[in-house]
C-alpha atoms as a PDB file:
ATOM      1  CA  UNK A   1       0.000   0.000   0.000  1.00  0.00           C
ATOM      2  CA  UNK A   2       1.161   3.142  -0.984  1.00  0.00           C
ATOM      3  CA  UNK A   3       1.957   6.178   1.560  1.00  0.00           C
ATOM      4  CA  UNK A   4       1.033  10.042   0.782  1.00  0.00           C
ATOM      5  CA  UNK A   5       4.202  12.055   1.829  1.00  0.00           C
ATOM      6  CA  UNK A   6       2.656  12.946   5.315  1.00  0.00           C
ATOM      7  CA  UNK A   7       4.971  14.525   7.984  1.00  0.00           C
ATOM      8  CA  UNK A   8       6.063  11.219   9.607  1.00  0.00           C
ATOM      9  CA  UNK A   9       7.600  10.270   6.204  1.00  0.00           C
ATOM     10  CA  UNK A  10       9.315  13.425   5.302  1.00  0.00           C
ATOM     11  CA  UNK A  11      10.522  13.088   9.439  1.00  0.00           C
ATOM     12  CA  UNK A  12      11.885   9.744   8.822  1.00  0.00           C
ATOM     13  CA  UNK A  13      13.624  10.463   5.341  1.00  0.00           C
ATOM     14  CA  UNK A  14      15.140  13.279   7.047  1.00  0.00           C
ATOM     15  CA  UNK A  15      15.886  11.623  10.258  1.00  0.00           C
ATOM     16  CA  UNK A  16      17.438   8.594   8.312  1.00  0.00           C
ATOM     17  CA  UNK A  17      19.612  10.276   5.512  1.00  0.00           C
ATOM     18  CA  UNK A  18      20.988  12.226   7.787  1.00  0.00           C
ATOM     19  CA  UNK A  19      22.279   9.610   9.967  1.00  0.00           C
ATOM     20  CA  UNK A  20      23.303   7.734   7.260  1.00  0.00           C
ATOM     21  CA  UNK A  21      25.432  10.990   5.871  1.00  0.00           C
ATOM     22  CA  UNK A  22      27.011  11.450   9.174  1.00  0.00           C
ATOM     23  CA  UNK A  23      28.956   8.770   9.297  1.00  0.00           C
ATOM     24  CA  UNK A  24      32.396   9.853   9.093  1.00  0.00           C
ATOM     25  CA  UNK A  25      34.366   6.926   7.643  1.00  0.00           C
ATOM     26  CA  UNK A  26      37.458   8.640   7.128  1.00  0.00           C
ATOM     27  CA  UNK A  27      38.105   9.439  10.630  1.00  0.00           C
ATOM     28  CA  UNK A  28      37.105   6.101  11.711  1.00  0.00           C
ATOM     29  CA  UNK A  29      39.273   4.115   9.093  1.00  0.00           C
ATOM     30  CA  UNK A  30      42.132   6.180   9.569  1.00  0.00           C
ATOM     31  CA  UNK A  31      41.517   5.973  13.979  1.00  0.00           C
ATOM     32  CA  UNK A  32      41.133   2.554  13.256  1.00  0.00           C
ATOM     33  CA  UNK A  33      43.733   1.563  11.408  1.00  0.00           C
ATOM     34  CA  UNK A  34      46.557   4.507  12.276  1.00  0.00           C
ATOM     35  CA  UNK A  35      45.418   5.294  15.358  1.00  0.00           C
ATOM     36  CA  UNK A  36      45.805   8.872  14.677  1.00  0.00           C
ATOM     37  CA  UNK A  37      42.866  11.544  14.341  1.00  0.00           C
ATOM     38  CA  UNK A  38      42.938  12.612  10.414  1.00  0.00           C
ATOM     39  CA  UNK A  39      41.680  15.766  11.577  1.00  0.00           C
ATOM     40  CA  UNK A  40      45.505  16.048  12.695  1.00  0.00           C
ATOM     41  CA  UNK A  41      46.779  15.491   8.959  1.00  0.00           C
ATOM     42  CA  UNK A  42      47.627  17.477   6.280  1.00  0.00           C
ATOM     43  CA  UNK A  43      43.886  19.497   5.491  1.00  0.00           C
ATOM     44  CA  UNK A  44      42.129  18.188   8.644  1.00  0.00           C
ATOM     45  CA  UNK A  45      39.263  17.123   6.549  1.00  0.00           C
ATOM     46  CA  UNK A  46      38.311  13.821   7.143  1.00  0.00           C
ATOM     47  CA  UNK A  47      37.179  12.936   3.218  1.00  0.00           C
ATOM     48  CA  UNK A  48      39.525  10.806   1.161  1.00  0.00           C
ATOM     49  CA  UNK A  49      41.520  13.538  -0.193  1.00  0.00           C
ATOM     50  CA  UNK A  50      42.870  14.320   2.727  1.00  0.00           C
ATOM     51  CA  UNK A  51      43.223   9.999   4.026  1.00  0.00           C
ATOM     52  CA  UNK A  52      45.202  10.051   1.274  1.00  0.00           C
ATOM     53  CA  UNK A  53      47.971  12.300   3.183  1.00  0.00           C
ATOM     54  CA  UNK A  54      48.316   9.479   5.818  1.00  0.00           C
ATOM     55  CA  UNK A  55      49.984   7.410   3.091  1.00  0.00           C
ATOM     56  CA  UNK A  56      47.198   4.997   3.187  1.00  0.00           C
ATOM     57  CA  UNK A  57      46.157   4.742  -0.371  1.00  0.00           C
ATOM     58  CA  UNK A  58      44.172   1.851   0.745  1.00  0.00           C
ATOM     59  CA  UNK A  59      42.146   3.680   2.943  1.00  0.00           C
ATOM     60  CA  UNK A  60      41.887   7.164   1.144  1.00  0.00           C
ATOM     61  CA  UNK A  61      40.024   4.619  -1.470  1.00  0.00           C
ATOM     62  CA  UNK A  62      37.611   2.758   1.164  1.00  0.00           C
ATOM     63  CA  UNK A  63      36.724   6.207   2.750  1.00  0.00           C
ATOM     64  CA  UNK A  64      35.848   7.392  -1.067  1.00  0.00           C
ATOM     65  CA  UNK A  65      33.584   4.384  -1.937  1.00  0.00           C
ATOM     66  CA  UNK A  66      32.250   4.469   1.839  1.00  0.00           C
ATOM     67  CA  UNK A  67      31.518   8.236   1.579  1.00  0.00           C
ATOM     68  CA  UNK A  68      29.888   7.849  -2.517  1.00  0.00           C
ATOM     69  CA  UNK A  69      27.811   4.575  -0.712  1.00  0.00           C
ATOM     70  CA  UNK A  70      26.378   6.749   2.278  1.00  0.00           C
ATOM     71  CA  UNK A  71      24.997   9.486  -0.310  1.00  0.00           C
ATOM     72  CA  UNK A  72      23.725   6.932  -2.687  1.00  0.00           C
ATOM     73  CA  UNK A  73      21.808   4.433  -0.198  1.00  0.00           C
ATOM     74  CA  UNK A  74      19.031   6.863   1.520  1.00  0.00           C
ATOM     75  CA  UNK A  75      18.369   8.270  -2.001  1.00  0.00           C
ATOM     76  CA  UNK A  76      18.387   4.573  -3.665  1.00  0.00           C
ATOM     77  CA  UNK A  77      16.057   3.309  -0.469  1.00  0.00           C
ATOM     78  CA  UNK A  78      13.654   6.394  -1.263  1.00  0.00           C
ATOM     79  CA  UNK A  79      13.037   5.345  -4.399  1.00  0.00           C
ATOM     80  CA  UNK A  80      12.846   1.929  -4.651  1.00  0.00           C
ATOM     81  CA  UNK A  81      11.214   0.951  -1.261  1.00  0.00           C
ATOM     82  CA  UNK A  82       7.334   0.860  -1.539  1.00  0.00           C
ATOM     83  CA  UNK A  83       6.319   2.110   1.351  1.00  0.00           C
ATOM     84  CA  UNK A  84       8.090   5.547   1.175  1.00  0.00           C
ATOM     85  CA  UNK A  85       6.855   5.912  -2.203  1.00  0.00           C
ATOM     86  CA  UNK A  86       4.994   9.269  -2.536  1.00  0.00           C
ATOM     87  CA  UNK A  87       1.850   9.743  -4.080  1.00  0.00           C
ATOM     88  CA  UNK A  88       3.148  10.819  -7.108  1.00  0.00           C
ATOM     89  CA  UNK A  89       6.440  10.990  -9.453  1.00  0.00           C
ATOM     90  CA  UNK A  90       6.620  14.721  -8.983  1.00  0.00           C
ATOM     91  CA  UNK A  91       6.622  13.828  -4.718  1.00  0.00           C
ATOM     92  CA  UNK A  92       9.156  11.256  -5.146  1.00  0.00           C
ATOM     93  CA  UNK A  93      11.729  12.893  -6.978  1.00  0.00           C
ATOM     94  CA  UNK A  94      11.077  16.109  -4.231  1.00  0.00           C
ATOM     95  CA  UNK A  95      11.581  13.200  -1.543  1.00  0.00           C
ATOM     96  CA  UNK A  96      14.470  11.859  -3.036  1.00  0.00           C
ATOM     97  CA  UNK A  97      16.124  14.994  -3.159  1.00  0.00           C
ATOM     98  CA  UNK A  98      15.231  15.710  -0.076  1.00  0.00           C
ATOM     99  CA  UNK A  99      16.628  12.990   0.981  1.00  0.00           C
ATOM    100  CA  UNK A 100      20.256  13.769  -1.442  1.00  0.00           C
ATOM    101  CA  UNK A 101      20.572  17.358   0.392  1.00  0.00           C
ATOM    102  CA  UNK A 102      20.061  15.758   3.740  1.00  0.00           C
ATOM    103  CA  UNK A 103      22.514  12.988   3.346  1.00  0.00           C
ATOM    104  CA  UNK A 104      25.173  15.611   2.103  1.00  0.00           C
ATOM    105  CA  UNK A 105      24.125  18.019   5.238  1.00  0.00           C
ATOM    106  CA  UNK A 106      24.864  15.068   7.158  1.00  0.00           C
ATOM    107  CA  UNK A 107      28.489  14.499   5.635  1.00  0.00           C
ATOM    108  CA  UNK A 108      29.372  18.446   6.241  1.00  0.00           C
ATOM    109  CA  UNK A 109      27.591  19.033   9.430  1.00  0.00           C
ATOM    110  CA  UNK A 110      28.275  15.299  11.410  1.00  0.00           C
ATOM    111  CA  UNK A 111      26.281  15.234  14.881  1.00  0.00           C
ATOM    112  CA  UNK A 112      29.395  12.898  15.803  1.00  0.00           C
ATOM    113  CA  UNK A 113      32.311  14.986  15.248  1.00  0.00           C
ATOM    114  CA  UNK A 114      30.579  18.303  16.540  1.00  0.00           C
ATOM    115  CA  UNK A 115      29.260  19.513  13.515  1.00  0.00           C
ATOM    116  CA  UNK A 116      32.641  19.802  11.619  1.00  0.00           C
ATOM    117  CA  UNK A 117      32.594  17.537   8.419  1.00  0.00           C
ATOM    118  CA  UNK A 118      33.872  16.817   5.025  1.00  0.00           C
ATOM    119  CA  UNK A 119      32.978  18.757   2.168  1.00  0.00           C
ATOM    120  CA  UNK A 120      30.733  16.465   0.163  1.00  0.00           C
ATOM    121  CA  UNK A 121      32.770  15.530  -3.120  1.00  0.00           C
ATOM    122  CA  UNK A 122      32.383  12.122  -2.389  1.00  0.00           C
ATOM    123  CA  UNK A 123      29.020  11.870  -0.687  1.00  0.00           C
ATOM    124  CA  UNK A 124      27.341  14.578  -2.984  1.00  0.00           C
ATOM    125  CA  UNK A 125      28.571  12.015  -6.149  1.00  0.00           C
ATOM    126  CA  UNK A 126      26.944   9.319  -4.313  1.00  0.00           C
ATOM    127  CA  UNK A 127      23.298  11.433  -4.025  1.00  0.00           C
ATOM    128  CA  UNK A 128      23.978  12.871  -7.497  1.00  0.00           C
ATOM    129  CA  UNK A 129      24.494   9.371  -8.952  1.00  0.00           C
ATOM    130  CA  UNK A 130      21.368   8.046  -7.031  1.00  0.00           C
ATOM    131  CA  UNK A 131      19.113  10.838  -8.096  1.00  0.00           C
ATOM    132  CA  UNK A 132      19.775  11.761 -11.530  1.00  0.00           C
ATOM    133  CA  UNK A 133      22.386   9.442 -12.731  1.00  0.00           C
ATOM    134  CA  UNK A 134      23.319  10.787 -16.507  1.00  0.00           C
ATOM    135  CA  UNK A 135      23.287  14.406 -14.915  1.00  0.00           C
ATOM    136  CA  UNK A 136      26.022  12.884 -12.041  1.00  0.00           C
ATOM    137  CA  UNK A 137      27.983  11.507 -14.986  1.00  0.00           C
ATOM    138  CA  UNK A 138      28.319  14.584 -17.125  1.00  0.00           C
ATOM    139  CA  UNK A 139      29.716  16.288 -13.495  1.00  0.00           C
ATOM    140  CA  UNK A 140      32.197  13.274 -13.391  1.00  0.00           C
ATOM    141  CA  UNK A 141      33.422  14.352 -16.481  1.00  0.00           C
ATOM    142  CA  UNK A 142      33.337  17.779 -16.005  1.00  0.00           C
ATOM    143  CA  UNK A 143      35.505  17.150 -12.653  1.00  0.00           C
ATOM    144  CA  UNK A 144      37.990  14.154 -14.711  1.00  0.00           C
ATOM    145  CA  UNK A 145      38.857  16.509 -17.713  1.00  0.00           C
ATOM    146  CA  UNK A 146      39.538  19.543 -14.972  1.00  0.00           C
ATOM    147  CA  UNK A 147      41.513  17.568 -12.484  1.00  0.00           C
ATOM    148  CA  UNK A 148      43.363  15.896 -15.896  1.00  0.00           C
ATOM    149  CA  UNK A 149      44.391  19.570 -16.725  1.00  0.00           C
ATOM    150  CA  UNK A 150      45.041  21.094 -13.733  1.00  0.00           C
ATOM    151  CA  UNK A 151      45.585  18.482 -10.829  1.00  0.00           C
ATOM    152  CA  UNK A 152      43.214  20.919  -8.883  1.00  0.00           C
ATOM    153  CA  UNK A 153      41.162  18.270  -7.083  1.00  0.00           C
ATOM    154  CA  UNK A 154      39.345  21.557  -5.736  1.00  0.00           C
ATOM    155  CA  UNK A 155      38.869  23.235  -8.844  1.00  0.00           C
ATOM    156  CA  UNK A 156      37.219  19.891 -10.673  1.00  0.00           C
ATOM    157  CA  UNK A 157      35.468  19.433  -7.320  1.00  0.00           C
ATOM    158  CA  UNK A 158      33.298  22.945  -7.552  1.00  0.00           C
ATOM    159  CA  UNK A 159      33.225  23.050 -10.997  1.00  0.00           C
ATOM    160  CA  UNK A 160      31.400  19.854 -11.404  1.00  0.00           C
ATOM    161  CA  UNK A 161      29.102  20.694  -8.003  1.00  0.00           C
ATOM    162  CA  UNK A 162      28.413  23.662 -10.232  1.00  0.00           C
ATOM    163  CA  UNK A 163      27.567  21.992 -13.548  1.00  0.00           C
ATOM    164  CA  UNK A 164      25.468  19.063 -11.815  1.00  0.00           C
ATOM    165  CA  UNK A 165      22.173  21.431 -11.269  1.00  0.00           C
ATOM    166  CA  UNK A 166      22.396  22.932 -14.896  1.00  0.00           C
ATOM    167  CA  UNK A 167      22.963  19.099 -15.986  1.00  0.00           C
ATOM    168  CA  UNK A 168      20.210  18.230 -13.924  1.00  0.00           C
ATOM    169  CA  UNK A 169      17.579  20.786 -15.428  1.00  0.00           C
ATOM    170  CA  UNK A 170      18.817  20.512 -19.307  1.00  0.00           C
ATOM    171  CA  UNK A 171      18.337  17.010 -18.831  1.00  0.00           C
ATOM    172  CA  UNK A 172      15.531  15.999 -16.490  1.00  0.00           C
ATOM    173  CA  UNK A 173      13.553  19.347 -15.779  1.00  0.00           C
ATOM    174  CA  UNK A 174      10.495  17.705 -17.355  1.00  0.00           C
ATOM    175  CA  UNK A 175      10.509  15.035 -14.809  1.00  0.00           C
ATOM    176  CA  UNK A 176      11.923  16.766 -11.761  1.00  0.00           C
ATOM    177  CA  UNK A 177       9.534  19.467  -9.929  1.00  0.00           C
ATOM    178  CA  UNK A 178      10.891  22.685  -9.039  1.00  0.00           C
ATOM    179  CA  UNK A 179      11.327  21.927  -5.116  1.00  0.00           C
ATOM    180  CA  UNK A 180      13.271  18.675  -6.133  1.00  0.00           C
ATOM    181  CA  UNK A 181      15.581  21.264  -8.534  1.00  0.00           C
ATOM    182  CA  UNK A 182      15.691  23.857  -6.088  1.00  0.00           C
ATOM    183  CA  UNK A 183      17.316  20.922  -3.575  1.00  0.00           C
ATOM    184  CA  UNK A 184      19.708  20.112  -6.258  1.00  0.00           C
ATOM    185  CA  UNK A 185      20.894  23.215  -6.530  1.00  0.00           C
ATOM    186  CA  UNK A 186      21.372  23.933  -3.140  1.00  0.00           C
ATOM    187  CA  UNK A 187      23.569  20.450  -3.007  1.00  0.00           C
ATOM    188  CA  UNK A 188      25.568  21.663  -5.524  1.00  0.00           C
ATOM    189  CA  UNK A 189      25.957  25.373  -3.341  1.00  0.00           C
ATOM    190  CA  UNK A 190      26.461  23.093  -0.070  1.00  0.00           C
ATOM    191  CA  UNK A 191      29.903  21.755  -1.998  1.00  0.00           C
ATOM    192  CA  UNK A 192      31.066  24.752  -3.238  1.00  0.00           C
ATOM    193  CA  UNK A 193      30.398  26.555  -0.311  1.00  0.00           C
ATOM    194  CA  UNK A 194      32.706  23.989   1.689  1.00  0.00           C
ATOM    195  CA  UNK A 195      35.895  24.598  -0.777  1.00  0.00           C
ATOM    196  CA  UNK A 196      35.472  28.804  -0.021  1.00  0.00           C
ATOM    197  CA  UNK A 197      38.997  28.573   1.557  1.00  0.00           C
ATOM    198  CA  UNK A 198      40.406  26.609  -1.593  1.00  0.00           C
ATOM    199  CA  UNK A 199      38.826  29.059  -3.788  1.00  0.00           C
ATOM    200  CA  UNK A 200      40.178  31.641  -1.659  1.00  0.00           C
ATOM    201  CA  UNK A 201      43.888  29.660  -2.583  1.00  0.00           C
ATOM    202  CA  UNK A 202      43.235  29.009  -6.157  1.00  0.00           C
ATOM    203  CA  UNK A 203      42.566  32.638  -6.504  1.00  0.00           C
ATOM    204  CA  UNK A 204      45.514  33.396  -5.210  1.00  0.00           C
ATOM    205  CA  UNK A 205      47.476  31.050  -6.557  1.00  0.00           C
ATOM    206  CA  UNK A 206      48.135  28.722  -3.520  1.00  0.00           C
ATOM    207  CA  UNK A 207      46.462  25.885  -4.049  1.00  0.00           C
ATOM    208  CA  UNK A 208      48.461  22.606  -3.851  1.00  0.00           C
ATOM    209  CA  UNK A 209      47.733  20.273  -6.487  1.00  0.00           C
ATOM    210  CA  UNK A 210      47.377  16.574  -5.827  1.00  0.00           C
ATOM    211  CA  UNK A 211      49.842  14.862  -5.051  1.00  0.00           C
ATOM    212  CA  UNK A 212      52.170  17.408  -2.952  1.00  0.00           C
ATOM    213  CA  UNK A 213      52.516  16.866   0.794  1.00  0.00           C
ATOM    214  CA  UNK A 214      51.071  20.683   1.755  1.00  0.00           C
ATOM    215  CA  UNK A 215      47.430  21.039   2.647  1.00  0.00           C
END
C-alpha cells in the first residue's frame, strides 16, 4: 500500500539520511587503522583527499567508496522501497532529493564529530548518482577533464558541483519538480560553499595540487 508524503515520512527520510550521511568513515578508518585523528593530517578534513595524506592509499580509497555509498543508499532506499513511495512521481523525486541534500548536510555538518565535516565531493557524487544518474555523470566528467588539466582536485570538485544542477535541469527538468531542482541546486551550493577557503587559494594562486605533501 502506498503512503502520501505525510509529515512522519518526510521526518523519517530526514531523520534517516541524515544519519546515514554522518557517518564519518574517514576518521574512523584512519583511527582505526593509524590510530591517529585525520583531523591532525595534512587538510584536517576527514574525506579521502585528505586519508590520502596518511599514506594509506588503501584507505583514502575505502573512505571514497564508503563516503559515494552513504549518499547513494538513503536516495536509492527512497526510491525503490514501496512504502516511502509518494503519491506521485513529482513527490518522489522532491523526496528523493530531499533525501540527497540531507545525506550531504549530514556528511558536512556530522552530529558525531561536533558539527565539523567533510565537504561532500564524495558523498554529494553518491546522491547525485542516485538521483539523476546521466546528470552525475556529465559532473564526473566535467571534474575528470579539470583535475586531468590542472591536478586541482578543488577546482574539478566545484566546478562539477556547479555543472550538476544545470545538468540536472537541461536534462531531467520535465521530470523533476521545481522543489526537487531547487534541492539540487542547493547540493551543488552546499559543496562549493565547503571549498570557499580553496577558492580563496586558487585565486591566489596557492592551491596545492594533488599529489604534494602541503594542505
Amino acid at each position: 500500500m502506498e503512503v502520501r508524503m505525510s509529515h512522519s515520512v518526510l521526518v523519517a527520510v530526514i531523520a534517516c539520511s541524515y544519519l546515514l550521511g554522518s557517518i564519518p568513515f574517514g576518521y574512523i578508518l584512519v583511527r582505526m587503522f593509524e590510530g591517529v585523528d585525520v583531523r591532525s593530517i595534512g587538510s584536517g578534513n576527514i574525506g579521502a583527499t585528505n586519508v590520502a595524506r596518511s599514506g594509506r592509499k588503501g584507505l583514502a580509497i575505502a573512505t571514497l567508496v564508503l563516503d559515494a555509498f552513504k549518499g547513494w543508499l538513503p536516495v536509492f532506499l527512497v526510491l525503490k522501497l514501496p512504502q516511502i513511495h509518494a503519491s506521485s512521481l513529482a513527490q518522489l523525486h522532491t523526496l528523493a532529493a530531499l533525501a540527497a541534500l540531507t545525506a550531504l548536510v549530514g556528511h558536512v555538518f556530522p552530529v558525531w564529530l561536533g558539527f565539523k565535516g567533510g565537504k561532500g565531493v564524495a558523498t554529494g557524487l553518491g546522491v547525485f548518482l542516485a538521483l539523476a544518474p546521466a546528470a552525475a555523470l556529465l559532473a564526473l566528467l566535467v571534474f575528470a577533464i579539470t583535475f586531468a588539466l590542472t591536478r586541482y582536485v578543488s577546482l574539478g570538485s566545484v566546478l562539477a558541483a556547479g555543472f550538476f544542477p544545470a545538468f540536472v535541469y537541461w536534462l531531467e527538468r520535465k521530470t523533476f519538480p521545481a522543489p526537487a531542482l531547487l534541492m539540487c541546486a542547493a547540493a551543488g551550493l552546499l559543496v562549493i560553499l565547503r571549498h570557499h577557503q580553496n577558492i580563496a587559494r586558487l585565486w591566489a594562486g596557492t592551491e596545492s595540487r594533488f599529489g604534494t605533501r602541503k594542505a
